[in-house]
Protein backbone atom coordinates (compact mmCIF):
# COMPACT_ATOMS: atom_id res chain seq x y z
CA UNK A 1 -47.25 116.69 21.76
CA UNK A 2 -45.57 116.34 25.31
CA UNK A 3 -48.14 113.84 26.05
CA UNK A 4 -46.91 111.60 22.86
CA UNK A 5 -43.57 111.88 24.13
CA UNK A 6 -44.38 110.83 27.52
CA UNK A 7 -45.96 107.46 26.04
CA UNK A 8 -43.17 107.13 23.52
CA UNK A 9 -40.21 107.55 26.31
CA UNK A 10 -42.36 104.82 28.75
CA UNK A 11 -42.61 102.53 26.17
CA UNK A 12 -38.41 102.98 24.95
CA UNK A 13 -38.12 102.15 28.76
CA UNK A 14 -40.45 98.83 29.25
CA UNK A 15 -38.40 97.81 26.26
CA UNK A 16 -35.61 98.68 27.32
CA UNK A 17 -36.28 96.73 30.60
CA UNK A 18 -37.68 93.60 28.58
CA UNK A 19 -34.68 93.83 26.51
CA UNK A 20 -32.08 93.14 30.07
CA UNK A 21 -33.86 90.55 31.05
CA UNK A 22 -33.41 88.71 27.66
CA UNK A 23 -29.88 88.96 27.53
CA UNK A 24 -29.37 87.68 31.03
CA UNK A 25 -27.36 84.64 31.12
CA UNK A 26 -29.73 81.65 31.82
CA UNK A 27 -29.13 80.05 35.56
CA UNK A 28 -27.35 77.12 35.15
CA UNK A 29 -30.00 74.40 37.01
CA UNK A 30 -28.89 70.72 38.29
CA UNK A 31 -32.94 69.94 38.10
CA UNK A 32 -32.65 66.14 35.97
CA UNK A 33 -36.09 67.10 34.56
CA UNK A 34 -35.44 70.46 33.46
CA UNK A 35 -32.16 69.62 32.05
CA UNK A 36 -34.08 67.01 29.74
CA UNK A 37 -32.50 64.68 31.53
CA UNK A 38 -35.66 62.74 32.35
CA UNK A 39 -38.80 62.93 30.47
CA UNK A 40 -42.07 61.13 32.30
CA UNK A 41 -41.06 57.60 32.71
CA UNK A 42 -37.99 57.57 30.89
CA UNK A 43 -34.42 58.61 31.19
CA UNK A 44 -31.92 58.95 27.94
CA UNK A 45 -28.59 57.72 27.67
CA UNK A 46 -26.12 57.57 24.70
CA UNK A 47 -24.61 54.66 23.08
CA UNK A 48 -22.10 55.65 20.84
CA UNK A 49 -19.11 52.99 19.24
CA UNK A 50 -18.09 52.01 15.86
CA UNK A 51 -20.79 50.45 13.96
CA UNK A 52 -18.42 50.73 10.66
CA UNK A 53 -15.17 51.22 9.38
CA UNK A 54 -12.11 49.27 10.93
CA UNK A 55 -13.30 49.18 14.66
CA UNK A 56 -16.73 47.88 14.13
CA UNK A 57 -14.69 44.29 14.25
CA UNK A 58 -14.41 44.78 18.17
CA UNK A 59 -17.01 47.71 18.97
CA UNK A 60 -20.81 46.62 17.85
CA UNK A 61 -20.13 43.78 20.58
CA UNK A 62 -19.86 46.95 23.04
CA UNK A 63 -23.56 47.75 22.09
CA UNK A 64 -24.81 44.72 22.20
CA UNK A 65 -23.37 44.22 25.66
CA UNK A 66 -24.42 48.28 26.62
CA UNK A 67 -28.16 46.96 25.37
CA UNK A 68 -28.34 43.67 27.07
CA UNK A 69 -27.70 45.72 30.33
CA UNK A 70 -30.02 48.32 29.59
CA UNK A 71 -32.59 45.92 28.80
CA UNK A 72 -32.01 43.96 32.25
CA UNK A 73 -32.27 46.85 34.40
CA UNK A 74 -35.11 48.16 32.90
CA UNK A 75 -37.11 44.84 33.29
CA UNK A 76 -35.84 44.69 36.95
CA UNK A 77 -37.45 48.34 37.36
CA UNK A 78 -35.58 50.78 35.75
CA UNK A 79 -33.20 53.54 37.54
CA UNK A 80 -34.64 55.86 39.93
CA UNK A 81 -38.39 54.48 39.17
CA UNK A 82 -37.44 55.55 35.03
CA UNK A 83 -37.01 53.19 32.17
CA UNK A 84 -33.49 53.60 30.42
CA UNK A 85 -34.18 55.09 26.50
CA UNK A 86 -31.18 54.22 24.68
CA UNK A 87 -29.94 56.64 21.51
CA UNK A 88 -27.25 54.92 19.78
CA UNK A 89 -24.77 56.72 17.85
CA UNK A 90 -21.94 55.41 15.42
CA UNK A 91 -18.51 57.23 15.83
CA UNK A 92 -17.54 55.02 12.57
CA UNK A 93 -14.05 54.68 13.43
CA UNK A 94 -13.53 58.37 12.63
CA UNK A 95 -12.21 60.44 15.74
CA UNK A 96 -13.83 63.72 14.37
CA UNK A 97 -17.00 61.72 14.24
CA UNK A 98 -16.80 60.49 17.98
CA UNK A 99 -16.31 64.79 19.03
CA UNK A 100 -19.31 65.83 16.89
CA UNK A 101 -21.82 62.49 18.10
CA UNK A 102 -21.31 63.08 21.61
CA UNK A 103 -21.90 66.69 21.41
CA UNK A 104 -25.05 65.75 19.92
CA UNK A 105 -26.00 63.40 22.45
CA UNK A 106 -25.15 65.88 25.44
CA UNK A 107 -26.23 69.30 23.84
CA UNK A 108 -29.02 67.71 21.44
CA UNK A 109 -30.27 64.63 23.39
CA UNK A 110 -29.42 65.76 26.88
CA UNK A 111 -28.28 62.16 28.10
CA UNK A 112 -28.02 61.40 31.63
CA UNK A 113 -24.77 59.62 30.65
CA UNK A 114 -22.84 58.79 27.44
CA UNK A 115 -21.22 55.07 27.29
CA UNK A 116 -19.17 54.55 24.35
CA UNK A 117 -15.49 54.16 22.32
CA UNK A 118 -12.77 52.06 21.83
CA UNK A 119 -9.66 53.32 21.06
CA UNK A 120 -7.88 55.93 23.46
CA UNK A 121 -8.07 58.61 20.05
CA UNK A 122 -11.89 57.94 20.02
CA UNK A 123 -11.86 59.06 23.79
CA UNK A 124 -9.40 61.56 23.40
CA UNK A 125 -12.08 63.34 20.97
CA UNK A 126 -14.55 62.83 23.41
CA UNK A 127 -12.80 64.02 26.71
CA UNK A 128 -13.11 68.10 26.04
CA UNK A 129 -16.63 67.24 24.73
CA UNK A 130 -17.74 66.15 28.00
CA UNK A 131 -15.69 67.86 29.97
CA UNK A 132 -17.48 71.44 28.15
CA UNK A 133 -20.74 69.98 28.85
CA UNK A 134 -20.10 68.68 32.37
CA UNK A 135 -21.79 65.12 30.94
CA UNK A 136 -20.49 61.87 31.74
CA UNK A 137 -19.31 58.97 29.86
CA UNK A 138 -18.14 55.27 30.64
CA UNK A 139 -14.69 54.48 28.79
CA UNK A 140 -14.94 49.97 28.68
CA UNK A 141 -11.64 49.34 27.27
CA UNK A 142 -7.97 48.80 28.38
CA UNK A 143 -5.66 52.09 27.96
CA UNK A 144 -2.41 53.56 28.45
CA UNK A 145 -3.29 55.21 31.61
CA UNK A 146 -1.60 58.77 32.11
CA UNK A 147 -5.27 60.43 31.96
CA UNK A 148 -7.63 61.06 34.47
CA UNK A 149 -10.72 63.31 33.76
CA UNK A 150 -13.33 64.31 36.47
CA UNK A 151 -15.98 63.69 33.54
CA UNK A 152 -14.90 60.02 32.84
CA UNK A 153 -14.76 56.69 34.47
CA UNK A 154 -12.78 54.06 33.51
CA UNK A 155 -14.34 50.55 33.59
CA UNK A 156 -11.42 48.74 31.41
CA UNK A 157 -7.78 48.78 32.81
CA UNK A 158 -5.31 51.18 33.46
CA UNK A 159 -1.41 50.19 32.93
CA UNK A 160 -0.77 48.68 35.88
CA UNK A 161 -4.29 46.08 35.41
CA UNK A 162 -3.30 44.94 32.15
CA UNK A 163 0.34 46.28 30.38
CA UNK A 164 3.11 46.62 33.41
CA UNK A 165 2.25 42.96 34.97
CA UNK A 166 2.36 41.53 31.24
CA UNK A 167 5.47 42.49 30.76
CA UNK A 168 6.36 41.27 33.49
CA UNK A 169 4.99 37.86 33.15
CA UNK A 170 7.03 37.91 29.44
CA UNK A 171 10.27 38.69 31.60
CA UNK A 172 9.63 35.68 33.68
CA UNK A 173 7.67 33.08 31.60
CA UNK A 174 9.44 33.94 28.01
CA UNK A 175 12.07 35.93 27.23
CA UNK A 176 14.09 39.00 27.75
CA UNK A 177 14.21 40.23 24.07
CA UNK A 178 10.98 41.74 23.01
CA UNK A 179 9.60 43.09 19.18
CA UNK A 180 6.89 45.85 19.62
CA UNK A 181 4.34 46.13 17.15
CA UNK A 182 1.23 48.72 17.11
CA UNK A 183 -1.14 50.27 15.79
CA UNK A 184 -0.04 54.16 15.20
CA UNK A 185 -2.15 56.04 17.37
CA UNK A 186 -1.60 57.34 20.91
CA UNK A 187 -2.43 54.32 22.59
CA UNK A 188 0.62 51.68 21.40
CA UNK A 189 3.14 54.90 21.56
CA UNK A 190 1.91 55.50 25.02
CA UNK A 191 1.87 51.70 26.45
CA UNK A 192 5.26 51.17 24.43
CA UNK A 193 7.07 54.51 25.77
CA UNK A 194 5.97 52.65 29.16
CA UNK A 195 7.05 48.94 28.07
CA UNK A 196 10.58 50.74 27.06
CA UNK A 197 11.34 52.24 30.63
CA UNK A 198 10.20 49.02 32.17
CA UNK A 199 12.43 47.14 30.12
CA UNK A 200 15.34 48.81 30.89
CA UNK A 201 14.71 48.79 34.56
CA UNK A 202 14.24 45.11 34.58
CA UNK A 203 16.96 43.98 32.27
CA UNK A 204 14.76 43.23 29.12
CA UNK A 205 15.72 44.34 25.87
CA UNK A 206 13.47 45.85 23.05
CA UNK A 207 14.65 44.43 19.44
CA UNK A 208 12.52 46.41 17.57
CA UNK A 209 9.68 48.90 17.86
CA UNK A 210 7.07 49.22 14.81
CA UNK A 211 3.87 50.88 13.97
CA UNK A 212 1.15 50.94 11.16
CA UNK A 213 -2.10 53.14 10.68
CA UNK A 214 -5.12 51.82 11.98
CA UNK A 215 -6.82 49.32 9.08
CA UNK A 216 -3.17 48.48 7.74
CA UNK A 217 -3.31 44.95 6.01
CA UNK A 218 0.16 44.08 4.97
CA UNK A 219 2.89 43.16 7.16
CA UNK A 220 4.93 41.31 5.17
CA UNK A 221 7.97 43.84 5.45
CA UNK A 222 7.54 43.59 9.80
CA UNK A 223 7.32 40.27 9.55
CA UNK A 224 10.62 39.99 7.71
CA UNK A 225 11.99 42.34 10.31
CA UNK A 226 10.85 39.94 12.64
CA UNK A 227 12.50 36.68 11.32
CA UNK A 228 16.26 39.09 11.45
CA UNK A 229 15.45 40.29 14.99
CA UNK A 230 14.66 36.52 16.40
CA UNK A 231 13.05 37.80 19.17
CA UNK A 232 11.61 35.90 22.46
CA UNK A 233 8.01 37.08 22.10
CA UNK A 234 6.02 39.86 20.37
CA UNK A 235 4.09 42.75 22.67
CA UNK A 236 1.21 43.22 20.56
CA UNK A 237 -1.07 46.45 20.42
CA UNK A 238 -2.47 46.65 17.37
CA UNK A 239 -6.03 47.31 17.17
CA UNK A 240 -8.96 46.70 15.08
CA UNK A 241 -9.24 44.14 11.84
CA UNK A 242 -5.43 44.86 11.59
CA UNK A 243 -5.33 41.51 13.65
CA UNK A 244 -6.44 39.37 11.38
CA UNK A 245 -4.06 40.66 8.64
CA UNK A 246 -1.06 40.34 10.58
CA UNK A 247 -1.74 37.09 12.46
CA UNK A 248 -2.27 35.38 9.36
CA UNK A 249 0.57 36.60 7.56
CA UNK A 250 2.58 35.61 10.47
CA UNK A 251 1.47 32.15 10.53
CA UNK A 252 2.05 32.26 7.02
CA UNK A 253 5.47 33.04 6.99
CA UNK A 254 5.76 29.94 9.16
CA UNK A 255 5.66 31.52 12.31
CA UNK A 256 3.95 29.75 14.65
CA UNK A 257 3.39 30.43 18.69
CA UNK A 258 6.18 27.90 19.64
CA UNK A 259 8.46 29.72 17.75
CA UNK A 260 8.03 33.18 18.84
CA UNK A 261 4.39 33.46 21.27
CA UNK A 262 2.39 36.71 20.56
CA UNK A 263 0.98 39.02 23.86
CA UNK A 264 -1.79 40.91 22.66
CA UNK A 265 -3.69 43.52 24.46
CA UNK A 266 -6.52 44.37 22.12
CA UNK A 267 -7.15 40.60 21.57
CA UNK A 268 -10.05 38.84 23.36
CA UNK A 269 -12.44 36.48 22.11
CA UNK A 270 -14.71 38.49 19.60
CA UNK A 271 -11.26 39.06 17.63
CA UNK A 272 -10.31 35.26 18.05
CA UNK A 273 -13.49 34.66 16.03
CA UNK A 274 -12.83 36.85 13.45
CA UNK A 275 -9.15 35.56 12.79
CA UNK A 276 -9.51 32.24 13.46
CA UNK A 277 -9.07 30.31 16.66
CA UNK A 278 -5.87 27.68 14.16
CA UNK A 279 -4.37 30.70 13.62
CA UNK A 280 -4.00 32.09 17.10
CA UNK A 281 -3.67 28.64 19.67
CA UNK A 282 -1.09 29.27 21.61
CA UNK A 283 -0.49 32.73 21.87
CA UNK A 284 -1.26 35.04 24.53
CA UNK A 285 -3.82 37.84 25.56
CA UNK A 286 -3.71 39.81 28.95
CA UNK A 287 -7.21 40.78 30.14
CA UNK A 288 -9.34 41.37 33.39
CA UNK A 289 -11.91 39.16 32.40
CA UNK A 290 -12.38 35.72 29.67
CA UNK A 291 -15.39 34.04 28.65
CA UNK A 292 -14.26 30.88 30.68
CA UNK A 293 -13.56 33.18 34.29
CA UNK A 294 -14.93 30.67 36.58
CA UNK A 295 -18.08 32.80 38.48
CA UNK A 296 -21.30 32.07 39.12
CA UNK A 297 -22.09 35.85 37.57
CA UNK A 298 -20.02 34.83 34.81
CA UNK A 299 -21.99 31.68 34.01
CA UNK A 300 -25.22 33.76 33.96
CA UNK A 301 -23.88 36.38 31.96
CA UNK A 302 -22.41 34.09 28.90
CA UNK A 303 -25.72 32.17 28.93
CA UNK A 304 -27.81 35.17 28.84
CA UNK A 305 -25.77 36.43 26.26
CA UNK A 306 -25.58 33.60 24.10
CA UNK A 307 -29.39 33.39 24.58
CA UNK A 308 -29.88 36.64 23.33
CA UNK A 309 -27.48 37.43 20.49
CA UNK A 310 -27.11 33.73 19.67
CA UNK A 311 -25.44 30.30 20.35
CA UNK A 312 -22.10 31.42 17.94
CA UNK A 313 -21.44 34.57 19.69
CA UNK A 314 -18.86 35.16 22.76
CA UNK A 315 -18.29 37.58 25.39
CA UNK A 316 -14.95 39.00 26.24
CA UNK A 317 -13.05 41.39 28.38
CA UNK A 318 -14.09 44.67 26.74
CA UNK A 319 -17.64 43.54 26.57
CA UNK A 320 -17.89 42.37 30.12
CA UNK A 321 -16.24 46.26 31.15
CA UNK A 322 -18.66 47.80 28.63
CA UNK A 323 -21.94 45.72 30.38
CA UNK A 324 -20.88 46.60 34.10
CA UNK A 325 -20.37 50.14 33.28
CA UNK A 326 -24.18 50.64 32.84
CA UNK A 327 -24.63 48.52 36.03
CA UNK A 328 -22.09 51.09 37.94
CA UNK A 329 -23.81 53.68 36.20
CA UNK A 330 -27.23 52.51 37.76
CA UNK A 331 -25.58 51.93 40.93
CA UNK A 332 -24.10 55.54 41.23
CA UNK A 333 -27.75 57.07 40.60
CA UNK A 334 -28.84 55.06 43.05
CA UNK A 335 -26.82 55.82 45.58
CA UNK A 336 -27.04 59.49 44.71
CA UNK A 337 -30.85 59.50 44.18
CA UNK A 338 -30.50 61.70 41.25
CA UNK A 339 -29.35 61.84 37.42
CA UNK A 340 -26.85 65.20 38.39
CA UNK A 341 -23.88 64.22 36.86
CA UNK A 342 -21.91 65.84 40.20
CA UNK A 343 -24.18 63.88 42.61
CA UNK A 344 -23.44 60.61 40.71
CA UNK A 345 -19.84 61.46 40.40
CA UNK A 346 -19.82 62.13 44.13
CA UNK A 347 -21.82 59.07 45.06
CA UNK A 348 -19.47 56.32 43.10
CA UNK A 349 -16.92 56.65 45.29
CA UNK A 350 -16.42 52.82 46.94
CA UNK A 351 -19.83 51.30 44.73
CA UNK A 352 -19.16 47.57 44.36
CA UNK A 353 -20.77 45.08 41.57
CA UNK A 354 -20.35 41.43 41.85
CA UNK A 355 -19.43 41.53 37.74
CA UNK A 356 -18.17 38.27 35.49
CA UNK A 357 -15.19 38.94 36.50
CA UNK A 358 -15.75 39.23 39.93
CA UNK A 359 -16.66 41.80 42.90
CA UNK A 360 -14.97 45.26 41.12
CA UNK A 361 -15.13 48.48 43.02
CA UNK A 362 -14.86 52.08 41.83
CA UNK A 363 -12.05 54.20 43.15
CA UNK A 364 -13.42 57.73 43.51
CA UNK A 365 -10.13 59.23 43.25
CA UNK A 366 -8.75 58.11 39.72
CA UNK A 367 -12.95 57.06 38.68
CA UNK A 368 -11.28 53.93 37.66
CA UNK A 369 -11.94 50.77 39.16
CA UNK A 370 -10.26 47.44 40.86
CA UNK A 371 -9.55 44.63 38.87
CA UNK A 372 -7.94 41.35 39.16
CA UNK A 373 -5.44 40.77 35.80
CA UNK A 374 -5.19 37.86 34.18
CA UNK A 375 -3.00 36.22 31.34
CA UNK A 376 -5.28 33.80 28.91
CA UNK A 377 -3.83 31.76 26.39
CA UNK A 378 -5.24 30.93 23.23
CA UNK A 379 -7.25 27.68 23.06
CA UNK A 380 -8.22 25.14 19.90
CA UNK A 381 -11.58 25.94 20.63
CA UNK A 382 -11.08 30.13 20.37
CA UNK A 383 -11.70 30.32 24.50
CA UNK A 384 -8.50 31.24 26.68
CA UNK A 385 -7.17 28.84 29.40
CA UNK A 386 -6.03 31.40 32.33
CA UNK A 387 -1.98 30.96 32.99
CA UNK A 388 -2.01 33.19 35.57
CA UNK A 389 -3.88 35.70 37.44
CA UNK A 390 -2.77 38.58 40.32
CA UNK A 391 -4.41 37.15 42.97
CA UNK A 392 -6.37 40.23 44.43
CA UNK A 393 -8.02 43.00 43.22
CA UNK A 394 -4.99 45.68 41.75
CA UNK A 395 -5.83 49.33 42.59
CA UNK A 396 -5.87 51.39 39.51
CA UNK A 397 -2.60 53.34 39.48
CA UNK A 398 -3.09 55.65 35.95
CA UNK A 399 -0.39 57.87 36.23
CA UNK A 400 2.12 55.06 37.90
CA UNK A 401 2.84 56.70 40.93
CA UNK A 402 3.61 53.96 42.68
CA UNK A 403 6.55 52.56 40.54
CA UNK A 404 9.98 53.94 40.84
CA UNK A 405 11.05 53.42 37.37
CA UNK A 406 7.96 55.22 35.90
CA UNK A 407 8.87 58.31 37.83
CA UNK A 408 9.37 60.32 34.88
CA UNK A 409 6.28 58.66 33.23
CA UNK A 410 4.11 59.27 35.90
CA UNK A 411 4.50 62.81 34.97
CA UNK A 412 2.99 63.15 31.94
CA UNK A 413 -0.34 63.82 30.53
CA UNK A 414 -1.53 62.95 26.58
């Protein structure tokens, strides 16, 4: 009997010992290979846009451009020695969707890195996603600025690369009296709350400030609005097929660019072709990058792309920021000799790409990069002619620290 309970109390113990170790919290490794980083010859990355709803107008050209770059660097090698396995998601123009897709890709498919979205609520969703998961993903498109995550990096422009020297180009070129239309999401509030305090630091006068969901079609009433106000130009920020509704209703009411010129910021060339090139020649788009940018890297990259996804199809600025993200990407790991997201993080500080646009740089502060900004207007042929450009690269500036007038801006976070 004592001997039974001798066994039985050594056995509650080894248990009891197998038991702790169990419920010990797992050691959180950097290994790229036992994070599933890597797997033989192959490393995993996410792809995740709009392949439907309202954004899929501007966002399956993202892929395309995300795949074209994959599929050069892999031919050229690879990263590291490994082949780059793309798993493409769609975030189908739903912001929930964009949250739940890139947890799946970091938790599921344990990417390397994720490179994906559009519109600042798609990366808004995204942000505490990666940011949980200490992943990484490459944001291609123009924003509002005001953010700056350690878990991001920011190929397209910041506010003072694309909105703040627009407006002032309008001031100087147009007019003082500007209409504000957007699409109602935090993007146009954001770059409009900016325009505002810009305007009234510079003289300028907003006439009227208007918004409409995302996918809105009729803008007959704003275009009304329009015709009382008689403004000197229109700051544009509506996103997505949106466009093509309101441009041609606005060249319908007999509104053409000579009579009041259009600025858009979430116009380039793949939206020109969907909307028509007669309905848009003359108005404006500011950008970092057009098809016509006059490069030698630029040449190569619109034949190659035309080559691949045929002879009718044309690059723009958001595609050329969404194809040099994987090549910064590549760079980074490089330089780092690693897939660790902190090691890559740590190594992009200062890497340089001679991109379409030009030689851009990554700032390892703000994980943006350097861009030159240029205005484009629209052509007969649906290609912009550059009006002006900045000269030199601009240093990203996201929060606006370095203008007086945005003092109060430059405080806030979205």
């Amino acid at each position: 009997m004592r001997r039974g309970f001798l066994v039985l109390l050594m056995m509650v113990l080894f248990l009891g010992a197998c038991s702790s170790q169990t419920n010990k919290p797992a050691q959180r490794t950097t290994s790229d290979s036992s994070s599933g980083t890597v797997e033989g010859d192959t490393v995993s990355v996410g792809i995740l846009h709009s392949l439907s709803g309202t954004m899929a107008i501007s966002e399956v050209s993202l892929r395309d451009a995300e795949m074209m770059a994959i599929d050069e660097i892999n031919a050229a090698g690879g990263v590291l020695g490994k082949q780059i396995k793309p798993i493409i998601e769609d975030g189908a123009s739903d912001w929930p969707t964009f949250a739940e897709k890139a947890r799946k890709l970091l938790q599921q498919d344990k990417v390397a890195t994720i490179f994906g979205g559009w519109t600042s609520a798609s990366r808004k969703a995204m942000l505490p996603v990666v940011e949980q998961n200490n992943g990484l993903l490459w944001y291609p498109v123009q924003y509002e600025g005001m953010e700056q995550s350690p878990n991001i990096f920011y190929t397209g422009a910041t506010t003072n690369q694309q909105i703040v020297p627009a407006v002032d180009w309008m001031l100087e070129n147009v007019g003082k009296n500007i209409f504000l239309i957007g699409s109602d999401y935090v993007f146009p509030r954001t770059a409009n709350k900016i325009v505002n305090a810009q305007l009234e630091a510079k003289g300028g006068k907003v006439v009227a400030e208007e918004y409409t969901p995302l996918g809105h079609t009729d803008y007959n009433t704003i275009i009304n609005k329009i015709k009382s106000a008689k403004p000197d130009v229109i700051f544009n920020t509506l996103n997505g097929d949106s466009n093509v509704a309101f441009f041609k209703q606005l060249q319908d009411a007999g509104i053409t660019a000579k009579d009041i010129p259009v600025v858009s910021v979430s116009v380039a060339e793949e939206e020109i072709r969907g909307i028509g090139a007669n309905v848009l020649v003359g108005h404006y788009a500011a950008w970092n990058y057009y098809q016509t940018t006059d490069t030698p890297e630029n040449k190569t990259f619109v034949e190659n792309y035309k080559s691949k996804y045929g002879k009718d199809r044309v690059t723009g600025d958001p595609i050329e920021a969404a194809y040099i993200a994987v090549y910064l990407w590549a760079e980074a790991v490089e330089k780092a000799g690693s897939f660790d997201v902190e090691k890559v993080k740590e190594a992009a500080d200062g890497v340089e790409f001679k991109a379409p646009e030009g030689v851009v740089k990554i700032d390892g502060e703000t994980q943006h990069i350097y861009k030159t900004v240029r205005i484009g207007e629209v052509q007969a042929d649906g290609q912009f002619k550059e009006v002006w450009n900045s000269g030199e690269q601009v240093k990203p500036d996201p929060y606006l620290k370095t203008y007086d007038w945005a003092e109060g801006l430059s405080q806030q976070a979205n």
